[in-house]
Protein backbone atom coordinates (compact mmCIF):
# COMPACT_ATOMS: atom_id res chain seq x y z
CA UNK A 1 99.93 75.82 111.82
CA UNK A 2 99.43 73.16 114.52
CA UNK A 3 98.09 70.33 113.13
CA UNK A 4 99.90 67.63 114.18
CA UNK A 5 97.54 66.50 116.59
CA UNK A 6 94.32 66.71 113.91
CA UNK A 7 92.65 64.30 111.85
CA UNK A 8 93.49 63.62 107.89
CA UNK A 9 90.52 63.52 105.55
CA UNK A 10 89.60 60.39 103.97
CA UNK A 11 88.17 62.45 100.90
CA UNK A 12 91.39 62.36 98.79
CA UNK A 13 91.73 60.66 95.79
CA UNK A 14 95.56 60.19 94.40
CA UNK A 15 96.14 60.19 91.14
CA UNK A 16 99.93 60.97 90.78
CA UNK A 17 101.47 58.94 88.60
CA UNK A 18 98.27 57.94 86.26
CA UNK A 19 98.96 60.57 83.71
CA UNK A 20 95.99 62.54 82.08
CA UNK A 21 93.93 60.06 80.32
CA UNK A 22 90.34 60.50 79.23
CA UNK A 23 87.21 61.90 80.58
CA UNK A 24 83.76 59.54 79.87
CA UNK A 25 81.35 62.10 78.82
CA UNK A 26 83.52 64.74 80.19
CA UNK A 27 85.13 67.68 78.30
CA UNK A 28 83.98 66.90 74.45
CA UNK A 29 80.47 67.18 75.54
CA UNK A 30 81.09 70.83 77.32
CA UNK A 31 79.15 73.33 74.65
CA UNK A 32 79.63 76.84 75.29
CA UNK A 33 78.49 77.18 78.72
CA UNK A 34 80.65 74.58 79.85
CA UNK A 35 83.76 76.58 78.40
CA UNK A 36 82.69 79.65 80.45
CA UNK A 37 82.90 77.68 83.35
CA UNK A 38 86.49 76.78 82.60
CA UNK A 39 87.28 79.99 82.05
CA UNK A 40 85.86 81.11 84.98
CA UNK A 41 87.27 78.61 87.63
CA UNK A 42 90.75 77.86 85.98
CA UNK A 43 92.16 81.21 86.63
CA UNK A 44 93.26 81.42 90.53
CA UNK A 45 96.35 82.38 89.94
CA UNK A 46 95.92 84.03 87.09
CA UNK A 47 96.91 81.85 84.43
CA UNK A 48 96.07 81.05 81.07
CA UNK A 49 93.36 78.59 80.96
CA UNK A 50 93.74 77.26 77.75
CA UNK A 51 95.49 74.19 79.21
CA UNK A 52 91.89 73.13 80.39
CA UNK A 53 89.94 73.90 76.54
CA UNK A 54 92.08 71.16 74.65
CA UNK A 55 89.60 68.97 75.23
CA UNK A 56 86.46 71.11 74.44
CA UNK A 57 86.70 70.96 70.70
CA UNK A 58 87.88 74.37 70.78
CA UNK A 59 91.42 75.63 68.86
CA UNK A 60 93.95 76.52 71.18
CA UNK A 61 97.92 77.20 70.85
CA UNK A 62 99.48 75.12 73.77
CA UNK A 63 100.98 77.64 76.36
CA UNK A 64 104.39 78.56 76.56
CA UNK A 65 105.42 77.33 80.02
CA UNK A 66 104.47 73.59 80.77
CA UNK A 67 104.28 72.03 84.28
CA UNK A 68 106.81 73.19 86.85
CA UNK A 69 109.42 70.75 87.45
CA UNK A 70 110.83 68.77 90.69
CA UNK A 71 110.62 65.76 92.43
CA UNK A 72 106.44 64.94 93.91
CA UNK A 73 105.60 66.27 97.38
CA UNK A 74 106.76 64.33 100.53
CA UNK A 75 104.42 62.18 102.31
CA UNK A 76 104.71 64.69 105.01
CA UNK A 77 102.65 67.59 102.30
CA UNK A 78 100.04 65.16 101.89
CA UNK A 79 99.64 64.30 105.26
CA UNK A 80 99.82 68.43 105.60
CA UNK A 81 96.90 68.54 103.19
CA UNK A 82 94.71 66.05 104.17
CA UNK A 83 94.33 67.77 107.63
CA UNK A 84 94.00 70.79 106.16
CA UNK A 85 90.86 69.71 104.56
CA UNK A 86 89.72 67.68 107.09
CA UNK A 87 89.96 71.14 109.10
CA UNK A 88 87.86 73.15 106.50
CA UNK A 89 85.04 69.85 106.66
CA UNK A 90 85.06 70.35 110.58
CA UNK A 91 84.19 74.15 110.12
CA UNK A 92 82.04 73.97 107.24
CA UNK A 93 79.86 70.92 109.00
CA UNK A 94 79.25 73.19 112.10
CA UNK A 95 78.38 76.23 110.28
CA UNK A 96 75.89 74.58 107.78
CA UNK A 97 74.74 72.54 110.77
CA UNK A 98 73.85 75.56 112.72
CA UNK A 99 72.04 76.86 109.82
CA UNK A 100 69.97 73.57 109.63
CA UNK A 101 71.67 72.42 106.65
CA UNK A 102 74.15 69.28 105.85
CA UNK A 103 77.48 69.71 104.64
CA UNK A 104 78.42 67.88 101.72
CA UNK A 105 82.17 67.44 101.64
CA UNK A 106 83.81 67.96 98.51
CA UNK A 107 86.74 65.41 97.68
CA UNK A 108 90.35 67.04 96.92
CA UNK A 109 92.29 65.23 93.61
CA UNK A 110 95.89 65.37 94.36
CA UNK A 111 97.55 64.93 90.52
CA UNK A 112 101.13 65.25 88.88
CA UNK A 113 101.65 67.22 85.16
CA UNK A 114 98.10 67.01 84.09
CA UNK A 115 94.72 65.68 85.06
CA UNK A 116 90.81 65.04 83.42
CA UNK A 117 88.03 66.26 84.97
CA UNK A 118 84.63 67.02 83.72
CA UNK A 119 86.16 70.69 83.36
CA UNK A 120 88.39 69.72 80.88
CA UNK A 121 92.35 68.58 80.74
CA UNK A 122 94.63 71.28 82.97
CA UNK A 123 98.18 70.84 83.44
CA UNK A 124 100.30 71.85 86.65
CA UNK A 125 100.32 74.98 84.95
CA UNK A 126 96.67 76.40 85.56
CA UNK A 127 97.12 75.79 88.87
CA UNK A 128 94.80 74.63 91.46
CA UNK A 129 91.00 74.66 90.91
CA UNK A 130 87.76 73.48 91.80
CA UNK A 131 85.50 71.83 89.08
CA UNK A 132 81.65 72.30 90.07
CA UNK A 133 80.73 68.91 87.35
CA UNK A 134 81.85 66.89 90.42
CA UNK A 135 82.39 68.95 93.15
CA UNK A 136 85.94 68.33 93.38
CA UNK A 137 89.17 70.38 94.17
CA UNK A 138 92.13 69.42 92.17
CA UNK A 139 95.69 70.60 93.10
CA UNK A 140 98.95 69.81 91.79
CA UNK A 141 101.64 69.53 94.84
CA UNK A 142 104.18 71.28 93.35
CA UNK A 143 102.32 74.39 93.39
CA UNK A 144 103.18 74.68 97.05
CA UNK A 145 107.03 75.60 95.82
CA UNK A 146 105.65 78.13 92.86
CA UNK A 147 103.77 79.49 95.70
CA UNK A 148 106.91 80.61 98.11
CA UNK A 149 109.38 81.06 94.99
CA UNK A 150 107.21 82.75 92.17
CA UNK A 151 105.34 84.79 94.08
CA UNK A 152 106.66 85.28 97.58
CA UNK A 153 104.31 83.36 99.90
CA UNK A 154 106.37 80.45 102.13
CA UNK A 155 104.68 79.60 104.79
CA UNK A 156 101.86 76.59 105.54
CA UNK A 157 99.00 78.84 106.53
CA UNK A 158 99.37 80.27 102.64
CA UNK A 159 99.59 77.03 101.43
CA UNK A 160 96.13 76.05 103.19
CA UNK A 161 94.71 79.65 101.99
CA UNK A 162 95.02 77.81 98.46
CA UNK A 163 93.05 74.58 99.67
CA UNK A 164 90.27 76.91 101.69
CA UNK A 165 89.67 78.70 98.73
CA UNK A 166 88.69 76.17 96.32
CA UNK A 167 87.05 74.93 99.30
CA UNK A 168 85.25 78.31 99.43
CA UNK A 169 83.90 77.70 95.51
CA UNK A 170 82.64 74.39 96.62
CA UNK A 171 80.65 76.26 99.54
CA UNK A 172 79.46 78.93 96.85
CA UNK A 173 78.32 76.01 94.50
CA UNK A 174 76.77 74.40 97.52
CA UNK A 175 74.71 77.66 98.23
CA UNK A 176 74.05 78.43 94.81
CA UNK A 177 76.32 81.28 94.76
CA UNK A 178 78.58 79.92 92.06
CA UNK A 179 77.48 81.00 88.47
CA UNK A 180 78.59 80.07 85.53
CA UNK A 181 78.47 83.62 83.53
CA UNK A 182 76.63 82.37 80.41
CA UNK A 183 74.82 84.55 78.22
CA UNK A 184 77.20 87.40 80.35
CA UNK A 185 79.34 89.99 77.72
CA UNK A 186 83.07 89.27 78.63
CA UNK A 187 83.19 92.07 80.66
CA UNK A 188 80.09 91.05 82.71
CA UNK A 189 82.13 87.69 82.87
CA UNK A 190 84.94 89.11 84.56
CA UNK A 191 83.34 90.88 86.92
CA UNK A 192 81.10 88.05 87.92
CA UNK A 193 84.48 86.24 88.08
CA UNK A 194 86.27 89.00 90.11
CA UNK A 195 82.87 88.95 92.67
CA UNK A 196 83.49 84.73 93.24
CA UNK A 197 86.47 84.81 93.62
CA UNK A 198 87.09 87.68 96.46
CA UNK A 199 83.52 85.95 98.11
CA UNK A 200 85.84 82.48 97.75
CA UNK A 201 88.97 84.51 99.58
CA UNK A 202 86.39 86.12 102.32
CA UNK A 203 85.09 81.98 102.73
CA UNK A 204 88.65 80.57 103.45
CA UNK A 205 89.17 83.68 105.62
CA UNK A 206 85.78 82.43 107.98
CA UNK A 207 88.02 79.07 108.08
CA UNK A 208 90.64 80.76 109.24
CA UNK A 209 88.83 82.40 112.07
CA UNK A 210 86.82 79.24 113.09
CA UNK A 211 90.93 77.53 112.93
CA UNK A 212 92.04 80.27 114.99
CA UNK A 213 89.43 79.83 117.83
CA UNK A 214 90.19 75.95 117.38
CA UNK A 215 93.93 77.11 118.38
CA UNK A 216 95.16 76.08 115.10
CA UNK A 217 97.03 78.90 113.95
CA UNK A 218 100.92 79.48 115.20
CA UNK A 219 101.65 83.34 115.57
CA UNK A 220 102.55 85.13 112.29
CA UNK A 221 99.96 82.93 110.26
CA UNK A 222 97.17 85.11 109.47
CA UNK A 223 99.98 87.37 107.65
CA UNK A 224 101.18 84.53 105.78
CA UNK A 225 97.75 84.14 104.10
CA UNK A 226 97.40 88.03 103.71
CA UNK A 227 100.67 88.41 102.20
CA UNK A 228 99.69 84.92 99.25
CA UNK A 229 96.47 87.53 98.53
CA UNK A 230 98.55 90.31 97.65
CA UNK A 231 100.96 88.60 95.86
CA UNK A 232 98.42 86.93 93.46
CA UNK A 233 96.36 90.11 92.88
CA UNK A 234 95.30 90.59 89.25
CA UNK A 235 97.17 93.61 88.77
CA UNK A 236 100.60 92.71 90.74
CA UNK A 237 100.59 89.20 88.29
CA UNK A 238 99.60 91.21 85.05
CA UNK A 239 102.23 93.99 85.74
CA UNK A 240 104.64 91.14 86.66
CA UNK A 241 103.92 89.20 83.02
CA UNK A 242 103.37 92.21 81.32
CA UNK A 243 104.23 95.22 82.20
CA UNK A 244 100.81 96.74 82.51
CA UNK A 245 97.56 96.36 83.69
CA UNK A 246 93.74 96.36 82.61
CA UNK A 247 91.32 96.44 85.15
CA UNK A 248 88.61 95.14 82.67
CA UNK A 249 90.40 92.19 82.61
CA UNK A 250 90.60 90.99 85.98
CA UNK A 251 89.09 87.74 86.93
CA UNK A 252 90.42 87.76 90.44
CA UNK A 253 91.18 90.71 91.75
CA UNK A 254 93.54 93.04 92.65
CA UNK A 255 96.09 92.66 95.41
CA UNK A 256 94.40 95.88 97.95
CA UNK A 257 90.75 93.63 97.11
CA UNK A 258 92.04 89.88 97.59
CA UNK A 259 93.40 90.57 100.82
CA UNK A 260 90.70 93.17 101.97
CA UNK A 261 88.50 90.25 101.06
CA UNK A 262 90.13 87.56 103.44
CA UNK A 263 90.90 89.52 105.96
CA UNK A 264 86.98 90.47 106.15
CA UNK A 265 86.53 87.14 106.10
CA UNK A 266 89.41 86.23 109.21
CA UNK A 267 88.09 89.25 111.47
CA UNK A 268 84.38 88.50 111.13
CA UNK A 269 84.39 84.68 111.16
CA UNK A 270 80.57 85.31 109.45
CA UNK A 271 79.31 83.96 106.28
CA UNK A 272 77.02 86.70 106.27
CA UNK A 273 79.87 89.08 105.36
CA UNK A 274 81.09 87.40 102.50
CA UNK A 275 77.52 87.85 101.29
CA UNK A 276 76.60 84.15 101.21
CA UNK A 277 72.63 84.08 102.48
CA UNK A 278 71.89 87.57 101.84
């Protein structure tokens, strides 16, 4: 990508280093709706999300892998991802400006191990996510290097993929097309889930298009982000961890649908497409 030249966003709040701590009024106080929520937003890589329930009130074994190891990300990552958002701010102020709306920019919590938010406690483990209580994104550096070694996708267009979709829920939340799923059967859930999700992969795919016309994107790019969908399709990651796969299931995704649903998203530039004000 070629952002050396481009602004870093100022809504970043670091909290490497703080450890976990407590949320005031956060997770004790979620009921069951609340835990629906986590269960719906804590899975974008398909992970367990029982790392964000322990502080719900709810019984949960601790999962088997903890946070990935390795030294924090360079100042040169942050500096990475605060453009990165700044970029998806830029594109998201113009299109809700054009559609007589204001942008409110979400803030992105960079955090190390583990981290409180009014979703709950998540380790580096669950991955990156976006928490709708207060419209932030929260993302674990190291994730970056699970992201080229676990599952294939190098490359610094498929790391900002990850950032422009949480961005993407924050847009859906913003619209009021992010849902919780309560009262839903679990099946209902998932599919809800599966819908968001691929509507959050078509929303980083208009930022992609609107980064393209802004000459952003370096030759080979829009494949790097295509190639992160496929390799964190439902059925590709349950296959991988188990051997076989349930559709039912999903919350995500498969591979063919993730990157069907950015690429829509990259080719057509339109949050009409995605289905967003429909």
């Amino acid at each position: 990508m070629r952002l050396d030249d481009a602004r870093e966003s100022d809504n970043v709040e670091d909290r490497r280093g703080t450890g976990g701590g407590s949320f005031p009024g956060g997770a004790g106080g979620l009921g069951i709706g609340g835990v629906i929520v986590v269960l719906l937003i804590s899975y974008f890589f398909g992970i367990d999300p029982r790392t964000l329930l322990n502080d719900t009130g709810v019984q949960v074994d601790n999962p088997s892998s903890g946070a990935p190891d390795g030294p924090p990300a360079s100042d040169e990552t942050t500096k990475f991802v605060r453009r990165v958002l700044a970029d998806t701010e830029d594109t998201w102020s113009t299109i809700f400006e054009q559609a007589g709306q204001r942008y409110q920019k979400p803030v992105l919590v960079l955090f190390s191990q583990s981290v409180d938010s009014p979703c709950g406690q998540a380790s580096a483990a669950t991955g990156p996510f976006y928490c709708p209580g207060d419209q932030k994104v929260y993302l674990d550096l190291s994730f970056f290097r699970e992201l080229a070694q676990r599952f294939g996708a190098p490359g610094d267009f498929a790391q900002a993929y990850v950032i422009a979709h949480e961005v993407g829920h924050h847009v859906q939340n913003l619209t009021g097309a992010l849902s919780s799923g309560s009262g839903l059967s679990r099946r209902g859930a998932n599919a809800q889930s599966v819908r968001q999700e691929l509507q959050a992969d078509c929303l980083a795919g208009v930022w992609g298009h609107a980064a393209a016309a802004r000459n952003r994107l370096d030759p080979g790019d829009a494949e790097e982000g295509l190639r992160a969908a496929a390799a964190i399709g439902d059925d590709r990651l349950q296959q991988e961890s188990t051997g076989r796969v349930v559709p039912d299931s999903f919350t995500h995704g498969s591979s063919a649908q993730r990157v069907a649903a950015l690429k829509q998203g990259l080719q057509s530039g339109d949050i009409g497409a995605c289905g967003i004000g429909r």
